[in-house]
Protein backbone atom coordinates (compact mmCIF):
# COMPACT_ATOMS: atom_id res chain seq x y z
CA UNK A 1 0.00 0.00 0.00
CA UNK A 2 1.21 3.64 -1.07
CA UNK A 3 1.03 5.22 2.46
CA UNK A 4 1.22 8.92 0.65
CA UNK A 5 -1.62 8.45 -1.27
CA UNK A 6 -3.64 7.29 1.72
CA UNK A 7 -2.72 10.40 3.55
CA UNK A 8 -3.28 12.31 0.58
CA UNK A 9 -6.51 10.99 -0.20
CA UNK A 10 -7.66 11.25 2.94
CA UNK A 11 -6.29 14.92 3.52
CA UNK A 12 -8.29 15.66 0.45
CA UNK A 13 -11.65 13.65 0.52
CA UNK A 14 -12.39 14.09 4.24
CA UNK A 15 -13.83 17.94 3.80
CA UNK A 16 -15.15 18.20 7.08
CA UNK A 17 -11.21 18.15 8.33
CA UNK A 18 -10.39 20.60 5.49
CA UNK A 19 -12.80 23.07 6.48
CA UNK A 20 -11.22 23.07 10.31
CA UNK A 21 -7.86 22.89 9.18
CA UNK A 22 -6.55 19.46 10.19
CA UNK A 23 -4.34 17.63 8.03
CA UNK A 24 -2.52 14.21 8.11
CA UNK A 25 1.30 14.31 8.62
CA UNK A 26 2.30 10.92 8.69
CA UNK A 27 0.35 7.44 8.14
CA UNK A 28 1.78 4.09 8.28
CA UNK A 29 0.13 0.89 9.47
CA UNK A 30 -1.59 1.25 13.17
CA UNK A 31 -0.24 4.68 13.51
CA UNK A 32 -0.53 8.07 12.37
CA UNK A 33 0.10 11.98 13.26
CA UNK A 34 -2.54 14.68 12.25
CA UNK A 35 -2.33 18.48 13.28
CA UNK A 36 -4.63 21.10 13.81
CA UNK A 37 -3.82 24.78 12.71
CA UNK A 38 -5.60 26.96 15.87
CA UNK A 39 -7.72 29.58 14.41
CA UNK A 40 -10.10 31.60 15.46
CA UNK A 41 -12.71 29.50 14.19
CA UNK A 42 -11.86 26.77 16.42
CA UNK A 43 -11.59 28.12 19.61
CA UNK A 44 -14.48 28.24 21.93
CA UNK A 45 -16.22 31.31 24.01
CA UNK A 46 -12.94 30.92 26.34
CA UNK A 47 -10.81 31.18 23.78
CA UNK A 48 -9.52 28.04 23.79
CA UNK A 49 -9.79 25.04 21.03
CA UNK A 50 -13.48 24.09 20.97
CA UNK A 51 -13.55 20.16 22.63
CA UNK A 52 -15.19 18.85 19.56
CA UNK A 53 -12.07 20.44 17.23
CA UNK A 54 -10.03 17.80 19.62
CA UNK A 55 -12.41 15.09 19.07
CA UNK A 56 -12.01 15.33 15.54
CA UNK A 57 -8.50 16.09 15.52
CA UNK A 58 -7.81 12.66 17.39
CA UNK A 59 -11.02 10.76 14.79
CA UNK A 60 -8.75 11.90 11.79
CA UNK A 61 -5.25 10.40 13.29
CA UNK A 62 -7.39 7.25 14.14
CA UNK A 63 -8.68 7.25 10.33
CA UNK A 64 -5.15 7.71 9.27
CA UNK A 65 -3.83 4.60 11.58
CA UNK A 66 -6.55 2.26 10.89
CA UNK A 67 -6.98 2.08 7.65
CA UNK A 68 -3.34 2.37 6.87
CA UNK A 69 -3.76 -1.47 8.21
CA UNK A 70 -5.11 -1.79 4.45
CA UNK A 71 -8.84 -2.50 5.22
CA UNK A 72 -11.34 0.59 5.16
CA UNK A 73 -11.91 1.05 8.58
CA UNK A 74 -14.46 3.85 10.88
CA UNK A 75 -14.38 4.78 14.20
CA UNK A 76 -17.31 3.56 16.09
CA UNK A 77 -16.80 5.01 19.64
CA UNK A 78 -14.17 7.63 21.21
CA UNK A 79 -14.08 8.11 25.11
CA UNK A 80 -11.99 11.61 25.76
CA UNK A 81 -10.66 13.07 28.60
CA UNK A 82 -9.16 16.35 28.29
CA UNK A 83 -5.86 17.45 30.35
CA UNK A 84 -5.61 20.00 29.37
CA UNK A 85 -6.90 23.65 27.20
CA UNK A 86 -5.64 23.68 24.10
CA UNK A 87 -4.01 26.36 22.98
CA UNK A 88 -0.68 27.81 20.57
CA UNK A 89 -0.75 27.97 16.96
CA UNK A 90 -1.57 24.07 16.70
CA UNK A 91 -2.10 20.61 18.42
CA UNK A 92 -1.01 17.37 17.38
CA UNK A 93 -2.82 14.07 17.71
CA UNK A 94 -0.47 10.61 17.78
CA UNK A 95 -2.51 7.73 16.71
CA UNK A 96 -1.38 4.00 17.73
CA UNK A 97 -2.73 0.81 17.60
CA UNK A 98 -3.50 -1.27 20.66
CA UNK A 99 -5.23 -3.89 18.82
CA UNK A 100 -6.81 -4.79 15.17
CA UNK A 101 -8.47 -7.36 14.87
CA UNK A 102 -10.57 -8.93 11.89
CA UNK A 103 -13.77 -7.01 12.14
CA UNK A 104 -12.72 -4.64 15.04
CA UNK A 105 -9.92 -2.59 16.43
CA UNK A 106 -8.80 0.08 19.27
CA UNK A 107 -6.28 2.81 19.22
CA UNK A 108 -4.97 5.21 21.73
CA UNK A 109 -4.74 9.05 20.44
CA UNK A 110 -2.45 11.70 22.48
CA UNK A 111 -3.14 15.13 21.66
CA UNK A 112 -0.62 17.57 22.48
CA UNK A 113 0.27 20.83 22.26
CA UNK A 114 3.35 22.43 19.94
CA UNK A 115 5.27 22.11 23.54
CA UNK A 116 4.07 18.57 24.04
CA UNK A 117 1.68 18.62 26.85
CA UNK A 118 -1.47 16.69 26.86
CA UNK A 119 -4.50 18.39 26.43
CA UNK A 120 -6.46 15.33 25.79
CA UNK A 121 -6.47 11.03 25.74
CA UNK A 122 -8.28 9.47 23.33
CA UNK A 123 -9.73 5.98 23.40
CA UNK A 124 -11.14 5.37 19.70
CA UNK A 125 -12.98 2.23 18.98
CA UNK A 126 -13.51 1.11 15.08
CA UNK A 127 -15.26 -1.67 12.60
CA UNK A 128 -13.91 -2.57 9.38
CA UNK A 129 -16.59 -1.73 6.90
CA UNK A 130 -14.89 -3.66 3.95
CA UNK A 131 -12.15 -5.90 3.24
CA UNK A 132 -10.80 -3.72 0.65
CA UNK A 133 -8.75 -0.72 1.32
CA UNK A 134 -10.55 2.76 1.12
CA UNK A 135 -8.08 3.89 -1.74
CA UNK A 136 -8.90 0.86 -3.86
CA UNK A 137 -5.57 -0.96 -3.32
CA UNK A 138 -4.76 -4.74 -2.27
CA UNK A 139 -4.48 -5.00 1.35
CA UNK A 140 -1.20 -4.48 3.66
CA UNK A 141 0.15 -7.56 3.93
C-alpha cells in the first residue's frame, strides 16, 4: 500500500477536516500523526480550542492509523478526557494501535500541544466496513 496516497486521499476527501484545518502528517500501518492549525474558528467562548475540534483532531489520526492497516476502517466510539486547554498555533494528535483485529480494532490518540503537553487522551474504537482498502488498493500484507 502507497502510504502517501492514503494520507493524501484522505487529507483531500475528508472535507469536514479541510474546512477546520486538520491535516494528516504521517500514516503508516496502526499509527498516524494529524495536526490542527488553531484559528479563530476553532476556539471556543474561552478562547480556547473548541472540545469537539479535539475530538475530531484525534477521529482523523485514528482514520489515518486504521486504515493504513489496508482495510477501510471507521471509528465507532471515542471516550476523551481532556488534560488539558488547548491552545498555541496548533495541536497534534499521535494515533497508535492497541489492537486490530478482523472485524474490530482500538487505538490510543495523544493530543498535544506544539510544547508537548497533553491536552487530551483518546480511546477510539472502530469496525472494518470492507475488506478492501478505502483507496482501492490490495491490502497491507
Amino acid at each position: 500500500m502507497d502510504y502517501e496516497k492514503l494520507k493524501d486521499f484522505l487529507n483531500t476527501n475528508d472535507r469536514f477536516c479541510r474546512h477546520c484545518g486538520i491535516q494528516l502528517t504521517h500514516v503508516a500501518p496502526g499509527e498516524a500523526e494529524a495536526e490542527l492549525q488553531i484559528t479563530p474558528s476553532v476556539l471556543n467562548g474561552r478562547d480556547v480550542v473548541q472540545g469537539g475540534a479535539i475530538m475530531t483532531l484525534a477521529d482523523f489520526a485514528f482514520a489515518g492509523a486504521a486504515n493504513a492497516m489496508g482495510h477501510s476502517t471507521v471509528s465507532t466510539g471515542l471516550n476523551i478526557n481532556f488534560i488539558r486547554p488547548g491552545s498555541g498555533s496548533k495541536l497534534i494528535a499521535k494515533a497508535r494501535k492497541i489492537h486490530h483485529g478482523r472485524s474490530t480494532c482500538l487505538y490510543q490518540v495523544n493530543v498535544t500541544d506544539e510544547q508537548g503537553k497533553l491536552v487530551a487522551s483518546v480511546n477510539v474504537s472502530g469496525f472494518t466496513v470492507d475488506e478492501k482498502p478505502v483507496i482501492g488498493e490490495e491490502p497491507w500484507q
